[in-house]
Each structure stands twice: as structure tokens, then as C-alpha cells.
Protein backbone atom coordinates (compact mmCIF):
# COMPACT_ATOMS: atom_id res chain seq x y z
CA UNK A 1 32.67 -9.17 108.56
CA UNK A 2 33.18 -6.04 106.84
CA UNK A 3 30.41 -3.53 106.78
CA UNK A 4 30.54 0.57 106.09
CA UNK A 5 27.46 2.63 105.76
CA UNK A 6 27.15 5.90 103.10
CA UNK A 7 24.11 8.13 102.77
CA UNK A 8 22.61 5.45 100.56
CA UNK A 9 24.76 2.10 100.22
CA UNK A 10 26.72 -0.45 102.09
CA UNK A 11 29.72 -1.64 101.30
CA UNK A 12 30.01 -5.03 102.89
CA UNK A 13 31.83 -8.47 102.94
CA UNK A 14 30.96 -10.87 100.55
CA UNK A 15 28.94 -13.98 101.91
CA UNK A 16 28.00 -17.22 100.68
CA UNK A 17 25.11 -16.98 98.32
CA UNK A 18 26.21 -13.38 97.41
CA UNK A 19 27.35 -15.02 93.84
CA UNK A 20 23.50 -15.41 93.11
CA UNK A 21 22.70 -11.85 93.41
CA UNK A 22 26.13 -11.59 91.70
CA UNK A 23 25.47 -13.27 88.42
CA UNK A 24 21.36 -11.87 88.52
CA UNK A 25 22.73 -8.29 88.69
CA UNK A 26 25.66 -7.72 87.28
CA UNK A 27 25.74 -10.58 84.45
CA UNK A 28 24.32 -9.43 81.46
CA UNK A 29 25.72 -7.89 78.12
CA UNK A 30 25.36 -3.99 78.95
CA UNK A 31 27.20 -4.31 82.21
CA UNK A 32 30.22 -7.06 80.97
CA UNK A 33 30.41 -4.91 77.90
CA UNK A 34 33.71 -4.07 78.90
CA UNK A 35 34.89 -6.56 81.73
CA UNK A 36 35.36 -9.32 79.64
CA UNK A 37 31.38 -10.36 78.64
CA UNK A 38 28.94 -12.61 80.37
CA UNK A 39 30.51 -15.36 82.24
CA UNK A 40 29.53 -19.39 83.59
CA UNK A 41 28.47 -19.97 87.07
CA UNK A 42 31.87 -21.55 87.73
CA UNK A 43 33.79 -17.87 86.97
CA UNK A 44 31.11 -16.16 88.95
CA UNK A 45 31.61 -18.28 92.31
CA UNK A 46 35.43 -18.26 91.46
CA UNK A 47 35.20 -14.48 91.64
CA UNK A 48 33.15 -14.19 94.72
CA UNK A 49 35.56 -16.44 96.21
CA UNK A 50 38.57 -13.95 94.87
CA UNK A 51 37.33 -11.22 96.77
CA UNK A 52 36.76 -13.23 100.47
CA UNK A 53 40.11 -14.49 99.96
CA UNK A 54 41.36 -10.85 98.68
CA UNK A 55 39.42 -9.19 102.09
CA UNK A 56 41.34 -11.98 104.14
CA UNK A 57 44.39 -11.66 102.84
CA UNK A 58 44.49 -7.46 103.09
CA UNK A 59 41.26 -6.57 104.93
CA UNK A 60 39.24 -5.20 102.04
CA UNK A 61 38.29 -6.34 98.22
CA UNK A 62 35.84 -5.37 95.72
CA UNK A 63 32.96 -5.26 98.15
CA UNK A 64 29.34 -5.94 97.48
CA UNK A 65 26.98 -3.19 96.96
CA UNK A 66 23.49 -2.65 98.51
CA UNK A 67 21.21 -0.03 98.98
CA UNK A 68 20.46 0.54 102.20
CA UNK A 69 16.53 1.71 101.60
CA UNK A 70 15.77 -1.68 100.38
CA UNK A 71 18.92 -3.79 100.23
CA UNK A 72 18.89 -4.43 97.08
CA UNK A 73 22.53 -6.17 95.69
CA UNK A 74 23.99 -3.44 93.56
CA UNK A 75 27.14 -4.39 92.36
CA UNK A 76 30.86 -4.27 93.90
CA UNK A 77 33.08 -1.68 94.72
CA UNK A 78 36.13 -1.53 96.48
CA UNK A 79 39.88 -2.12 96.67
CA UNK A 80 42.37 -4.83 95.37
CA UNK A 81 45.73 -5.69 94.55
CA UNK A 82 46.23 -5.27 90.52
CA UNK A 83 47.03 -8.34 88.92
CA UNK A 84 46.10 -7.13 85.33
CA UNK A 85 47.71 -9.05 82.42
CA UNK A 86 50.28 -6.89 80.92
CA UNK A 87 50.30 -4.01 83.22
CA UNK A 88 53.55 -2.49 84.07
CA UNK A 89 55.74 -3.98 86.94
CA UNK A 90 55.37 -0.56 88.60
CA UNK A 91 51.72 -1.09 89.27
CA UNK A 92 51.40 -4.97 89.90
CA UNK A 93 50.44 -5.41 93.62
CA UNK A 94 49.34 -1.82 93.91
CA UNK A 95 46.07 -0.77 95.45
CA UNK A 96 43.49 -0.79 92.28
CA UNK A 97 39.83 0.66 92.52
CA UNK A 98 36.88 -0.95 90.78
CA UNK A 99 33.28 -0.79 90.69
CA UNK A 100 30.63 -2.68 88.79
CA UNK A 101 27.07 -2.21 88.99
CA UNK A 102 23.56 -3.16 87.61
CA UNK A 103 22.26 -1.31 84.73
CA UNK A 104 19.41 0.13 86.73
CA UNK A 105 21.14 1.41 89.15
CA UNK A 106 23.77 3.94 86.76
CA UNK A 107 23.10 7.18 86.75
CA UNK A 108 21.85 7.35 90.01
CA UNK A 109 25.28 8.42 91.65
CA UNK A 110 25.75 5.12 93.28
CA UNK A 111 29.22 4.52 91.80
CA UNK A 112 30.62 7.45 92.78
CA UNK A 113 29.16 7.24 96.30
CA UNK A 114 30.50 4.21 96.66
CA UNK A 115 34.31 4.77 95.02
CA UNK A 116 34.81 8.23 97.32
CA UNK A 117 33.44 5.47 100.56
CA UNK A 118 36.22 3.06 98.95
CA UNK A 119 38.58 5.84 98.87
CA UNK A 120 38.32 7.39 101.55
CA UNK A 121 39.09 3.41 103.41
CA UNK A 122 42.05 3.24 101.57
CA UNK A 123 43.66 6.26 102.88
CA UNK A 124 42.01 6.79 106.12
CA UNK A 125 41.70 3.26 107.59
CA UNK A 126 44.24 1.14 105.14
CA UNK A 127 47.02 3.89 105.13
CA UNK A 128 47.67 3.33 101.35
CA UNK A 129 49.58 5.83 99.52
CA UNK A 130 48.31 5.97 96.17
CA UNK A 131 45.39 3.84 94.36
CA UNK A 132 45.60 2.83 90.80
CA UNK A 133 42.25 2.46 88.23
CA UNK A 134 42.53 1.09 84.91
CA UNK A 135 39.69 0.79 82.28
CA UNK A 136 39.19 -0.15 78.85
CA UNK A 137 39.72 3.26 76.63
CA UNK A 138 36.08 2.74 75.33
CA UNK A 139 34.94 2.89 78.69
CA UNK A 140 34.25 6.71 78.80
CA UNK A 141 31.61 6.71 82.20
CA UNK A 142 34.63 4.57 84.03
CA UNK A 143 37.22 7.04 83.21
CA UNK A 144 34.80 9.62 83.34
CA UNK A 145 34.18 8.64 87.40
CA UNK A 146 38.05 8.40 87.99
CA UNK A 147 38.59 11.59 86.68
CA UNK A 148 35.32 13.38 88.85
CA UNK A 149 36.94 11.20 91.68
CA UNK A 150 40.45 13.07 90.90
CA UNK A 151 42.34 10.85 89.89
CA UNK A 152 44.89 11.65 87.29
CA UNK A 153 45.80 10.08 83.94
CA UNK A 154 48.95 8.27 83.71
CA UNK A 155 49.34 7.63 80.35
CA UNK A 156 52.93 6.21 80.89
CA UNK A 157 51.13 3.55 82.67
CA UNK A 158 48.80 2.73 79.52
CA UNK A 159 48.79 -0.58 78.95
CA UNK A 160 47.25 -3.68 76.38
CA UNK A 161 45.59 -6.56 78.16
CA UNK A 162 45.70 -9.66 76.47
CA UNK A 163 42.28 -10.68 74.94
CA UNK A 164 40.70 -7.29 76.61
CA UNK A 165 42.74 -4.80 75.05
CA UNK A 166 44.16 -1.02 75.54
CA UNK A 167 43.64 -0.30 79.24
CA UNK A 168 43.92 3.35 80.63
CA UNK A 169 45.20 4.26 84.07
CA UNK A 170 44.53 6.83 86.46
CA UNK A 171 46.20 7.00 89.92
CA UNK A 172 45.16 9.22 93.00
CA UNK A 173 47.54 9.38 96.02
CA UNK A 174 46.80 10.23 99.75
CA UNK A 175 48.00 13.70 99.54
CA UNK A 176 45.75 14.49 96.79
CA UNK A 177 42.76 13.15 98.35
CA UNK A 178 39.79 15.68 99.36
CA UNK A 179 37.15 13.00 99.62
């Protein structure tokens, strides 16, 4: 089982029963606003399931989230292979980026705490090369965090998602790390 400590969070492995905390915290309007919008049970426990399969299959995922003053389930944050819809050939398999947290818990610095811990895995314990993000364009506080996180818009690398729709990308590669 996966587990690395910040100042404030842990970024662990996803257990059974995680999908609970899952679906109390992070399911609602405000936060699927741009992830797609509120979804069953079923997609919830098929998700949690994903990322153990993802962590198995490369050693990390989207982990969960907790704060470590009271352990409270935060969200997820962590590192994947991009399997977008519609994204360029270039980027499908790369190392992707995401976060998602509960509404009371943004603007509090946790995402960013969390994506530099994420980072930092990926090119000091994973040995990737690069890692991609991609957002919605309306998402302004995702791109927003990629950008403080220095990554770099690739606007070549644009692409539209079926159903979602225009996606940005940023990418950030191991030499431009400072994390």
C-alpha cells in the first residue's frame, strides 16, 4: 500500500470502502461541474476500482486525499495514463495529472500541495519524463493550478472530448521541474 506524507495531506492507496467517502465528498454539482456531473454508485465503485488497478498496473493512480490533522477524505490526486476520448495519439498513454477535491476544502492550498507531492513522485521516484494535464477551457482554477505548478500550454495538443467538450493541455517535463 501506497502512502506519502506532505505538510498537511496524504496521498495514499485506495482501499475498499474508500468509494463511500468518494461519492460523499466529491459527488455533488459544484465539484462534477466540469468532470462530467454527478454520477451512480456503479461509476463511482467502477472508478475506485480504475485507480487500484491503475496503481497495480504502474505503481501510482489518482490517489486519495486526506488531511493528516483529522483524516478527513479530501479528494484524489495523482498520476495516470491518459486515455481521454479524442486526445492526440502523441499523448495517449502518457503520464496525466489530476486532482479533484471537496468544495470545502478549495482554497485552502490543498490541491496544489498535493499536485507538487504528485509531481515531484513522478520524476523523482517514477522517472517519468514529462506529465501531461488537460482540463475543460472553462475550468480557469484547474488551468490556473497547472500553470502556478509550471506547466506549459500546449495548445497544439488542444483537443474536443466527445460529450465533455474543448479540453486544454499543459505539459511539464523533468528538466523543468523545481518542485
Amino acid at each position: 500500500m501506497f502512502e506519502h506524507r506532505t505538510d498537511r495531506l496524504i496521498l495514499r492507496s485506495w482501499r475498499r470502502g474508500d468509494a463511500d467517502a468518494f461519492e460523499a465528498a466529491c459527488n455533488t454539482p459544484a465539484v462534477t461541474r466540469f468532470t462530467g456531473g454527478l454520477q451512480t454508485r456503479a461509476q463511482i465503485e467502477a472508478a475506485a476500482e480504475r485507480m487500484r488497478q491503475c496503481e497495480a498496473d504502474h505503481g501510482y493512480c489518482f490517489w486519495v486525499v486526506e488531511r493528516r490533522a483529522d483524516s478527513t477524505f479530501l479528494g484524489f490526486c495523482g498520476l495516470k495514463r491518459l486515455n481521454a476520448d479524442g486526445a492526440p495519439d502523441i499523448m495517449r498513454d502518457a503520464p496525466e495529472i489530476g486532482w479533484r477535491l471537496r468544495e470545502d476544502g478549495w482554497g485552502q492550498g490543498y490541491a496544489k500541495e498535493a499536485a507538487v507531492a504528485a509531481l515531484g513522485l513522478a520524476f523523482n521516484r517514477f522517472g517519468l519524463e514529462a506529465v501531461y494535464a488537460i482540463t475543460l477551457t472553462g475550468n480557469a482554477a484547474s488551468w490556473g493550478l497547472m500553470r502556478r505548478l509550471g506547466m506549459t500550454a500546449r495548445p497544439e495538443l488542444d483537443f474536443d472530448m466527445p460529450v465533455h467538450g474543448r479540453h486544454v493541455t499543459y505539459r511539464i517535463r523533468r528538466n523543468e521541474w523545481t518542485g
